[in-house]
C-alpha atoms as a PDB file:
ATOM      1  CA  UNK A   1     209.939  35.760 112.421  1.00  0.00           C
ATOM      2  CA  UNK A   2     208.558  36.275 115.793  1.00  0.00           C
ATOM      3  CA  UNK A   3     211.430  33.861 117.348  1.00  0.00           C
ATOM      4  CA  UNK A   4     213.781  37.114 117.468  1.00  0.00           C
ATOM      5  CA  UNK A   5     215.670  37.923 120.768  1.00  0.00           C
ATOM      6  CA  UNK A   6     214.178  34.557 122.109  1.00  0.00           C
ATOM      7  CA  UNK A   7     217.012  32.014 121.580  1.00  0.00           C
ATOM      8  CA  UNK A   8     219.010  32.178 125.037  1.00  0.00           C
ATOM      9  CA  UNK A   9     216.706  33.340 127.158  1.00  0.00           C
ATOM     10  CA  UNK A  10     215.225  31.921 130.366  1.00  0.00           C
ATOM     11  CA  UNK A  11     210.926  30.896 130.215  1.00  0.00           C
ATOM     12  CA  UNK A  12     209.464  30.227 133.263  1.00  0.00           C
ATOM     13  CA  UNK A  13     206.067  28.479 132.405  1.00  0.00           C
ATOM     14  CA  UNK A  14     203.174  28.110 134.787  1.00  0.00           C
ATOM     15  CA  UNK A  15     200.861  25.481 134.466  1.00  0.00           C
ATOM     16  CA  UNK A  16     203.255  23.603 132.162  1.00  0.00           C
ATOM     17  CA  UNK A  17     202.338  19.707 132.886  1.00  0.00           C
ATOM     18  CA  UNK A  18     199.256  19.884 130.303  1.00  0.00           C
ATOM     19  CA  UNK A  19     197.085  21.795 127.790  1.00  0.00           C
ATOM     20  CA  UNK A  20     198.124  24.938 126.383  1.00  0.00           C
ATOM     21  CA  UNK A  21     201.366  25.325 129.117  1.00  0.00           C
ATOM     22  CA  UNK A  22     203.065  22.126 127.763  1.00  0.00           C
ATOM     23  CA  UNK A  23     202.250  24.006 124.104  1.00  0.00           C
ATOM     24  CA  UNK A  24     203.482  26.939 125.510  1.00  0.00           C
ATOM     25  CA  UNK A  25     207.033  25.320 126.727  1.00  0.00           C
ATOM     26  CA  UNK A  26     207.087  23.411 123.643  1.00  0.00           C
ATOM     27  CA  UNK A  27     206.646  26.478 121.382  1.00  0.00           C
ATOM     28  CA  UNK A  28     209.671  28.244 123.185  1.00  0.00           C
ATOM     29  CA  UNK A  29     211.889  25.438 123.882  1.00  0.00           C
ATOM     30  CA  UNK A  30     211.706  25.291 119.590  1.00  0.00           C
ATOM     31  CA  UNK A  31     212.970  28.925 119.420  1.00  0.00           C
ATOM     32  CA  UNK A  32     215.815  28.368 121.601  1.00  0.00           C
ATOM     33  CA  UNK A  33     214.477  29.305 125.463  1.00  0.00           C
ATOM     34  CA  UNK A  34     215.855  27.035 127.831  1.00  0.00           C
ATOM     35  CA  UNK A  35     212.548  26.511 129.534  1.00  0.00           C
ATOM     36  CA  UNK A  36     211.851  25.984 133.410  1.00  0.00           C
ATOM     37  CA  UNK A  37     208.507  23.696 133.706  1.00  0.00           C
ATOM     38  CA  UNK A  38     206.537  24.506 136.608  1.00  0.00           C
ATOM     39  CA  UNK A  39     203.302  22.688 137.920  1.00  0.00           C
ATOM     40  CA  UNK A  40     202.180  20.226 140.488  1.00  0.00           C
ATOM     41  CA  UNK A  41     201.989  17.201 138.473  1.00  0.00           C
ATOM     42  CA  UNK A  42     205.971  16.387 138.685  1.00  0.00           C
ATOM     43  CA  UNK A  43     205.462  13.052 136.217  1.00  0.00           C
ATOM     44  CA  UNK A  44     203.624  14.914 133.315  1.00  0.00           C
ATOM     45  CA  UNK A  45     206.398  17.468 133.583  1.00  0.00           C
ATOM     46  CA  UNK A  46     209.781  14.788 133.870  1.00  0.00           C
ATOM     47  CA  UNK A  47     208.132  13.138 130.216  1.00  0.00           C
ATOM     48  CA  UNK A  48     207.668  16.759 128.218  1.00  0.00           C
ATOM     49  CA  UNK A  49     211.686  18.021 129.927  1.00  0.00           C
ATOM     50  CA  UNK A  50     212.488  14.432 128.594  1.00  0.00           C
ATOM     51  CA  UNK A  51     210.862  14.948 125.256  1.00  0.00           C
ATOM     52  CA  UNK A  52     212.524  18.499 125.482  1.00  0.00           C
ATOM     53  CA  UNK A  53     216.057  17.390 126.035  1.00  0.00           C
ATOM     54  CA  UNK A  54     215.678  14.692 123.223  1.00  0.00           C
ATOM     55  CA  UNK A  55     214.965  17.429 120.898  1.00  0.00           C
ATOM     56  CA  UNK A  56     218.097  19.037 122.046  1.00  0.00           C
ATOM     57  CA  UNK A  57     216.482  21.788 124.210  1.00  0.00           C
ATOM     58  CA  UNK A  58     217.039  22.829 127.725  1.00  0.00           C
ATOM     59  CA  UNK A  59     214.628  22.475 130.180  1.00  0.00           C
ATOM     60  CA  UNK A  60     214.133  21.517 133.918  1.00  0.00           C
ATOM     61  CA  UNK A  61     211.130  21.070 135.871  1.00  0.00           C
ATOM     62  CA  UNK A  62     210.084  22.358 139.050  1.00  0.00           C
ATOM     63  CA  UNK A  63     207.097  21.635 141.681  1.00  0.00           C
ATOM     64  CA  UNK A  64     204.997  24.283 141.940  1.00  0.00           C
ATOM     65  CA  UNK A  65     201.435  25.214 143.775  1.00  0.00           C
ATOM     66  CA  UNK A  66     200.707  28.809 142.605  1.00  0.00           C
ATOM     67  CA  UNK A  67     198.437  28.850 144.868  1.00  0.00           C
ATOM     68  CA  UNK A  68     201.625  29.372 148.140  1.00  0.00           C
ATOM     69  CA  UNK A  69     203.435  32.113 147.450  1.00  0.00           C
ATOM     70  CA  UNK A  70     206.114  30.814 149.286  1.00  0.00           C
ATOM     71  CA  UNK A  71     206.254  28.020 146.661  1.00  0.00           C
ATOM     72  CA  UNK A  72     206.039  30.690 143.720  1.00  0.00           C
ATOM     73  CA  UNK A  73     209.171  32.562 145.537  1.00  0.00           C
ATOM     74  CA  UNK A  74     211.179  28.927 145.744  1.00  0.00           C
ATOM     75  CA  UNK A  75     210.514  28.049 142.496  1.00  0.00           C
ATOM     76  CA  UNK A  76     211.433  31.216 140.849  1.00  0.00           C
ATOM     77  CA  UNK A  77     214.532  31.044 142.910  1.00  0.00           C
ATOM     78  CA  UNK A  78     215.337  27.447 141.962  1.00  0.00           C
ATOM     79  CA  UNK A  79     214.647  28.960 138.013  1.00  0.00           C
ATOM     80  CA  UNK A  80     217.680  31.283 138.683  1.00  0.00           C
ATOM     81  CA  UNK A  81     220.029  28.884 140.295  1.00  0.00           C
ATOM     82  CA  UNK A  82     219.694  26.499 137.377  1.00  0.00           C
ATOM     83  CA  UNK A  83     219.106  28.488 134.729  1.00  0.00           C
ATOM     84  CA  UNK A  84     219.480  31.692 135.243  1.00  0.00           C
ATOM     85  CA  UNK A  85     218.007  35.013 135.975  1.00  0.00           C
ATOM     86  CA  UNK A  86     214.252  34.884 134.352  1.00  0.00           C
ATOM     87  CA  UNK A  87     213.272  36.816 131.004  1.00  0.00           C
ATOM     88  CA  UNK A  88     210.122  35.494 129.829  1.00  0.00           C
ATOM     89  CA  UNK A  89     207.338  34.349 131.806  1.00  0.00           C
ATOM     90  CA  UNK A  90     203.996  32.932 130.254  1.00  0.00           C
ATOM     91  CA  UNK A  91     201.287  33.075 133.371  1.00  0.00           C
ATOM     92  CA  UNK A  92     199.377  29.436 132.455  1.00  0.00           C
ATOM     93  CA  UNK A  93     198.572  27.669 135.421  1.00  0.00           C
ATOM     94  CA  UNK A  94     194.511  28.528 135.833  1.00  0.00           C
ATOM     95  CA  UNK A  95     191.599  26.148 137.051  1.00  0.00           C
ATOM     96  CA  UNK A  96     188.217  26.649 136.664  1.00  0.00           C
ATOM     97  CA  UNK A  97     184.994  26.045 138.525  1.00  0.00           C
ATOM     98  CA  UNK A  98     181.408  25.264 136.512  1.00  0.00           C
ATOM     99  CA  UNK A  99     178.194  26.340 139.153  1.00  0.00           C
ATOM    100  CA  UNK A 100     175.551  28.869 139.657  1.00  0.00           C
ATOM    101  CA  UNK A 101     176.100  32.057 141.678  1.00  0.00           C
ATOM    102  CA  UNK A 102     173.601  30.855 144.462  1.00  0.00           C
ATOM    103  CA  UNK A 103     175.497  27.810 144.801  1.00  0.00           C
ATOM    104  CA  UNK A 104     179.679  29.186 144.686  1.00  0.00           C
ATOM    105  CA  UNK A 105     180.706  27.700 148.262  1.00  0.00           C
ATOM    106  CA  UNK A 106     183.963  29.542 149.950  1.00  0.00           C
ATOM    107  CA  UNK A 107     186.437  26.678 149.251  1.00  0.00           C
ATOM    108  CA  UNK A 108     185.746  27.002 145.618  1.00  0.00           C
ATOM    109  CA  UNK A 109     185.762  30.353 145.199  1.00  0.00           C
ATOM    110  CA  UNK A 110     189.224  30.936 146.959  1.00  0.00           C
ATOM    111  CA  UNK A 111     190.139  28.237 145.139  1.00  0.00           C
ATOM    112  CA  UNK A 112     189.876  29.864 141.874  1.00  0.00           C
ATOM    113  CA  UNK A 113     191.090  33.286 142.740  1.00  0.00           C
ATOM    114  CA  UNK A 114     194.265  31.690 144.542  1.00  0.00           C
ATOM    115  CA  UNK A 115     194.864  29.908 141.063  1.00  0.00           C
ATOM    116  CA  UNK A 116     194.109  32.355 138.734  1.00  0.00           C
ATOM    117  CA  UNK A 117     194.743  35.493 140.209  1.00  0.00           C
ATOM    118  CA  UNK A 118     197.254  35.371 143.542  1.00  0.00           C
ATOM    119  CA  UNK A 119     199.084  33.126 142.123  1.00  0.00           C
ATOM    120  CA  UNK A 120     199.074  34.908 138.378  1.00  0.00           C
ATOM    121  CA  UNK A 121     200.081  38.343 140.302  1.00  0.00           C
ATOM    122  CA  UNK A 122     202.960  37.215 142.996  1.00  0.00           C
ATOM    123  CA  UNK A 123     204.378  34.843 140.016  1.00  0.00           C
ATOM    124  CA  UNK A 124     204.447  38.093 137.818  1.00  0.00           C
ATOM    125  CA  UNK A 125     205.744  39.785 140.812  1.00  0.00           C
ATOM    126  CA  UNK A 126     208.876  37.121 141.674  1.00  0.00           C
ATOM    127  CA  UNK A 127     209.526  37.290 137.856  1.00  0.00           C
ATOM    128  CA  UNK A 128     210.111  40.697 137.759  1.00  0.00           C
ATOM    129  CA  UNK A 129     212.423  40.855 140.748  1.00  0.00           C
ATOM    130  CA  UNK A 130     214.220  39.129 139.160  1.00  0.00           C
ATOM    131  CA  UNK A 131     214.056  41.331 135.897  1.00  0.00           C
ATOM    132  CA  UNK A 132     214.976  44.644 138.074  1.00  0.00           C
ATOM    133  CA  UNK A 133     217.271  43.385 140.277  1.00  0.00           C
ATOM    134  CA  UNK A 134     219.766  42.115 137.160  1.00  0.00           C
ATOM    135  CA  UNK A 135     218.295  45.162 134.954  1.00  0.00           C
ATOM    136  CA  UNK A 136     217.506  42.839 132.386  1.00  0.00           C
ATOM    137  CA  UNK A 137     214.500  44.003 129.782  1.00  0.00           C
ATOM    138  CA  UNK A 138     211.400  41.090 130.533  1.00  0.00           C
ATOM    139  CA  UNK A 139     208.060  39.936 128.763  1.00  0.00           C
ATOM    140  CA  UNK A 140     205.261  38.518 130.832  1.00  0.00           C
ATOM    141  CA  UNK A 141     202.616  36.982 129.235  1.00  0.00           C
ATOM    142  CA  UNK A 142     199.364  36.647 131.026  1.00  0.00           C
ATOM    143  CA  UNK A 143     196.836  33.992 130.476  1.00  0.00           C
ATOM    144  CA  UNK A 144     193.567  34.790 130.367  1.00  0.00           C
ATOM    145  CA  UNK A 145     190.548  33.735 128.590  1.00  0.00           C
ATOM    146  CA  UNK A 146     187.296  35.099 126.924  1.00  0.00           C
ATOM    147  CA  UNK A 147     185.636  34.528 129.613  1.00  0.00           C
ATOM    148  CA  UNK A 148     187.659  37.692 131.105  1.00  0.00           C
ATOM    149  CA  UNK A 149     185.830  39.816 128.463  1.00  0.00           C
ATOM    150  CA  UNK A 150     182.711  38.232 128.563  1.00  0.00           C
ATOM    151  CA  UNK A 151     180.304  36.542 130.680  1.00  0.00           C
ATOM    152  CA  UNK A 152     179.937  33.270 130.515  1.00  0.00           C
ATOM    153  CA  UNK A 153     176.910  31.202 132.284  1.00  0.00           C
ATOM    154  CA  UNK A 154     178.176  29.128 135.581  1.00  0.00           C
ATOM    155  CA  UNK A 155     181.415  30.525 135.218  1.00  0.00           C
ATOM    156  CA  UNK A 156     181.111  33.579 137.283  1.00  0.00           C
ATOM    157  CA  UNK A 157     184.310  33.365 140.010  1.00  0.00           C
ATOM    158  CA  UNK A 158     186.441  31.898 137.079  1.00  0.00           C
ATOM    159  CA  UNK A 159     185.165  34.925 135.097  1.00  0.00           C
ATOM    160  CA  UNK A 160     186.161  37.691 137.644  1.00  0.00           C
ATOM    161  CA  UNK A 161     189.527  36.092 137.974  1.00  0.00           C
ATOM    162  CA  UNK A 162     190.167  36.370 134.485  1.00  0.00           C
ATOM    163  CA  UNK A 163     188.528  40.117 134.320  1.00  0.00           C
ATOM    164  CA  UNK A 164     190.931  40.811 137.185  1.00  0.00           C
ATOM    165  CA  UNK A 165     193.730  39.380 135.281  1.00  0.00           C
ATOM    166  CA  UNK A 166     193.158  41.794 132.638  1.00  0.00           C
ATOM    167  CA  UNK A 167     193.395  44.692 134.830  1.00  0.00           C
ATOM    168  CA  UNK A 168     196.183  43.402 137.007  1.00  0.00           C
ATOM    169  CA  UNK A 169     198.065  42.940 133.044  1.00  0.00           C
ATOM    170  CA  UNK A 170     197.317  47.022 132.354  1.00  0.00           C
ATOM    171  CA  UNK A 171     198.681  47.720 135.660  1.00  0.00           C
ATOM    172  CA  UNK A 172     201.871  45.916 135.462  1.00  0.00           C
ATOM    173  CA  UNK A 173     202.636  47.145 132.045  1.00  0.00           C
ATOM    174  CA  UNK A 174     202.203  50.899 133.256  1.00  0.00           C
ATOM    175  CA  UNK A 175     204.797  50.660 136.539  1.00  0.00           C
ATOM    176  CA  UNK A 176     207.377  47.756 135.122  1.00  0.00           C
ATOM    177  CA  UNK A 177     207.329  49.641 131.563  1.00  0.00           C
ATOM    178  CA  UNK A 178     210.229  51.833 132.776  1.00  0.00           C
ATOM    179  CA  UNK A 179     212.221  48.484 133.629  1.00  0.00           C
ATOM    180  CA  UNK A 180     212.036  47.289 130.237  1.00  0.00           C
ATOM    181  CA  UNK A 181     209.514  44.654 131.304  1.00  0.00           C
ATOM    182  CA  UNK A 182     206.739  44.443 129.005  1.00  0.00           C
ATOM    183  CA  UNK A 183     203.610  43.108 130.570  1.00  0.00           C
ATOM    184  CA  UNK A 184     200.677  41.927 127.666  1.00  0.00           C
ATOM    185  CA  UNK A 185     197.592  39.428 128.368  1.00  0.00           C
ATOM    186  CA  UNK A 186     195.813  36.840 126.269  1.00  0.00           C
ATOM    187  CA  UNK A 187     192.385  35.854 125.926  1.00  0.00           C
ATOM    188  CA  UNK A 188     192.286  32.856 124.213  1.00  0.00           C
ATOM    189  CA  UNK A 189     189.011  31.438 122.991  1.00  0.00           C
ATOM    190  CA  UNK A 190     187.742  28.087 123.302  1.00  0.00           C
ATOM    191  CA  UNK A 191     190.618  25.551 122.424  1.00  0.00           C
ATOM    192  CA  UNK A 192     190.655  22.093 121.736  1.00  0.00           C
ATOM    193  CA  UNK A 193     192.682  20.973 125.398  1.00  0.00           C
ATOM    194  CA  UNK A 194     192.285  18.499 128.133  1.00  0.00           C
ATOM    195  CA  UNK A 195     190.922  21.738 130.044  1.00  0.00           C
ATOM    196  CA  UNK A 196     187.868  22.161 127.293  1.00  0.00           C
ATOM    197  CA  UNK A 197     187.430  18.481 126.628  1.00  0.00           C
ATOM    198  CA  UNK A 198     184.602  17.196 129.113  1.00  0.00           C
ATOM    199  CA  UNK A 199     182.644  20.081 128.446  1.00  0.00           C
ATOM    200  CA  UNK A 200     182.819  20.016 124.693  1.00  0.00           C
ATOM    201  CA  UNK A 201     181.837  16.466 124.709  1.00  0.00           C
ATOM    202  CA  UNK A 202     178.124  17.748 126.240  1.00  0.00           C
ATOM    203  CA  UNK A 203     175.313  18.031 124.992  1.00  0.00           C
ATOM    204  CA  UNK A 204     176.015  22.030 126.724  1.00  0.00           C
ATOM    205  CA  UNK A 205     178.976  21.733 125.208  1.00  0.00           C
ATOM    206  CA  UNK A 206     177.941  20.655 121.120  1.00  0.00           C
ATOM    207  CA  UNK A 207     175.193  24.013 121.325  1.00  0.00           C
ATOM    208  CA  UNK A 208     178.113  26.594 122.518  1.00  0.00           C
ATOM    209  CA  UNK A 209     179.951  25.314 119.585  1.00  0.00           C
ATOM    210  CA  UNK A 210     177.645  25.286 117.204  1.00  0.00           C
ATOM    211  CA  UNK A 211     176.919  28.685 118.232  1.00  0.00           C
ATOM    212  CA  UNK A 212     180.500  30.318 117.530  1.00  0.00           C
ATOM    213  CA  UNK A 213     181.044  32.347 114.569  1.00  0.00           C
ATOM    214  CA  UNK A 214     182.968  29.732 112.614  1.00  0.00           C
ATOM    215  CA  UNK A 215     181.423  26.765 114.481  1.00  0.00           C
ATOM    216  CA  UNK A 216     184.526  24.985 115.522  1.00  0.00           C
ATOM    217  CA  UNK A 217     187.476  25.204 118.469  1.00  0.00           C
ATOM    218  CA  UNK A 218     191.012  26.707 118.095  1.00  0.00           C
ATOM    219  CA  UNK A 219     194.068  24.260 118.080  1.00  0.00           C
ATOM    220  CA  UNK A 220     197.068  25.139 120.876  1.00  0.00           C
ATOM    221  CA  UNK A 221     198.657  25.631 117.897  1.00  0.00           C
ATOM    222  CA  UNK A 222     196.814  28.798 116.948  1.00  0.00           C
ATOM    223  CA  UNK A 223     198.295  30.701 119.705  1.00  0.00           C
ATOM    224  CA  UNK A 224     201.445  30.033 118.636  1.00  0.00           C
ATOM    225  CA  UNK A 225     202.817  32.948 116.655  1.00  0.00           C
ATOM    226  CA  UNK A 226     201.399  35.203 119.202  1.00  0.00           C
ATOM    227  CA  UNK A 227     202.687  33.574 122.319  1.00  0.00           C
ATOM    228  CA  UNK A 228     206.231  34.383 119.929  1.00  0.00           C
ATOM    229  CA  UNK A 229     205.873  38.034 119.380  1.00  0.00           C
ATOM    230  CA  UNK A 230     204.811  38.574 122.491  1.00  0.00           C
ATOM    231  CA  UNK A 231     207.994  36.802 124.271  1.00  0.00           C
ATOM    232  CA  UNK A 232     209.989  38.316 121.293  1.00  0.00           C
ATOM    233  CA  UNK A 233     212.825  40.760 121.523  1.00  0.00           C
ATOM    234  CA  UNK A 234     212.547  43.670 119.213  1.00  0.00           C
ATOM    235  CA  UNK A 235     209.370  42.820 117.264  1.00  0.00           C
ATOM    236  CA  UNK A 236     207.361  43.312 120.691  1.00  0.00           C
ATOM    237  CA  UNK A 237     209.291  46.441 122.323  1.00  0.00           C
ATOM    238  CA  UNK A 238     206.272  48.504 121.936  1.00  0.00           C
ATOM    239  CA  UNK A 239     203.441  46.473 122.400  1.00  0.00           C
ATOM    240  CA  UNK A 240     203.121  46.826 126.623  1.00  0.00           C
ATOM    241  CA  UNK A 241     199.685  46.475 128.430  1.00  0.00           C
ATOM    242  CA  UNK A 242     198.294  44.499 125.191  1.00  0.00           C
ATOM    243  CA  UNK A 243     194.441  42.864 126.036  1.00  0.00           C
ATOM    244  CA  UNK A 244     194.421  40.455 122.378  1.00  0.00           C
ATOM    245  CA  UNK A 245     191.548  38.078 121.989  1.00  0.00           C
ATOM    246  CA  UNK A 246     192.323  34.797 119.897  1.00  0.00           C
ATOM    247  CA  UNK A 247     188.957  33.478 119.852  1.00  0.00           C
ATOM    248  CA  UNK A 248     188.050  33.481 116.347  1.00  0.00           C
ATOM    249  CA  UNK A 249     185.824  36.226 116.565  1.00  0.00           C
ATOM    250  CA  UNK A 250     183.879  35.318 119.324  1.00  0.00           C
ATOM    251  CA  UNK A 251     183.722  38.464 121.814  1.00  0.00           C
ATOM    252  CA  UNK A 252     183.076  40.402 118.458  1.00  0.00           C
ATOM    253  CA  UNK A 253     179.995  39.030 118.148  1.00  0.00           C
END
């Protein structure tokens, strides 16, 4: 389906030791991407490239702290030298930060907008470099969240960075569109992941649930056939500056 123009190509994955980026490199690595794993956490990514090889996929790993651009720029150029010039990359890595606004202190709030948003934009950035300088066609797939669309209680900087992501997404897909590079966001809901975990398990966290739509939280696995048409060849060639919510109806109501 979806898988189209995929097989062969190089995915560089951000925030790929855990949660929804180890999905992420798993659900390309099975449509034939050989996949470059990128996080901090070098032993979480050394047992999914193992997993990945043993499956017969191709996959390497490489240390990464989105928050340095200088460590964004050698990773992306380590990508190339092993793999290949870069054609997909899915925008994962993201942390978050639960407090009131009174009480955001400086260190957390950079901390969250290096993350989420520097690092999002100047990995998007190296990617397409890359993308231009061989005049290859790219997709870049930003991670975002609800909470981008919404606002969410005590989440405020981790909020804006996601709002900005969404923005930073439109303007990407308007000046890289003439490369070939198409540039689309998600904004998943709340998922079942290691991410959501100690919150769902909350009293806070049992209400918000029981409050959604459909009261229950999205598998990594829902994301799935999206994360595929939007890495996808032909089936996404006109889908550029995409904003999609997967949250089970949640911003809608």
């Amino acid at each position: 389906m979806s898988e189209a123009g995929i097989a062969g190509k190089v995915a560089f994955v951000t925030g790929a030791s855990s949660g929804l980026g180890a999905r992420f490199a798993r659900v390309l690595a099975a449509a034939g991407a050989r996949v470059a794993l990128a996080a901090r956490r070098q032993d979480r990514l050394a047992d999914l490239a193992c997993e990945l090889r043993a499956d017969g996929c191709e996959a390497i790993t490489l240390k990464l702290d989105v928050g340095s651009v200088a460590s964004i720029q050698a990773a992306m150029a380590e990508a190339e030298k092993n793999l290949g010039p870069i054609d997909i990359l899915v925008n994962n890595a993201g942390i978050s930060r639960q407090s009131r606004l009174e009480d955001v202190t400086e260190a957390d709030y950079d901390d969250v907008m290096d993350t989420n948003l520097k690092g999002a934009f100047f990995a998007a950035q190296a990617a397409a470099r890359q993308m231009i300088a061989h005049g290859r066609e790219g997709r870049i797939v930003n991670i975002s969240s609800v909470a981008g669309l919404r606002a969410l209680g005590q989440l405020s900087t981790y909020s804006m960075s996601k709002a900005a992501m969404v923005q930073m997404t439109r303007s990407m897909a308007r000046e890289w569109g003439r490369h070939g590079i198409n540039t689309n966001v998600i904004c998943p809901g709340y998922i079942a992941t290691e991410f959501t975990g100690d919150f769902v398990d909350t009293e806070a966290g049992r209400r918000m649930v029981a409050a959604l739509p459909r009261k229950r939280l999205g598998e990594p696995r829902d994301l799935d056939a999206l994360l595929l048409l939007l890495c996808s060849g032909e089936p996404s060639r006109f889908i550029n500056g995409a904003i999609i919510a997967a949250d089970d109806g949640f911003t809608a109501s």
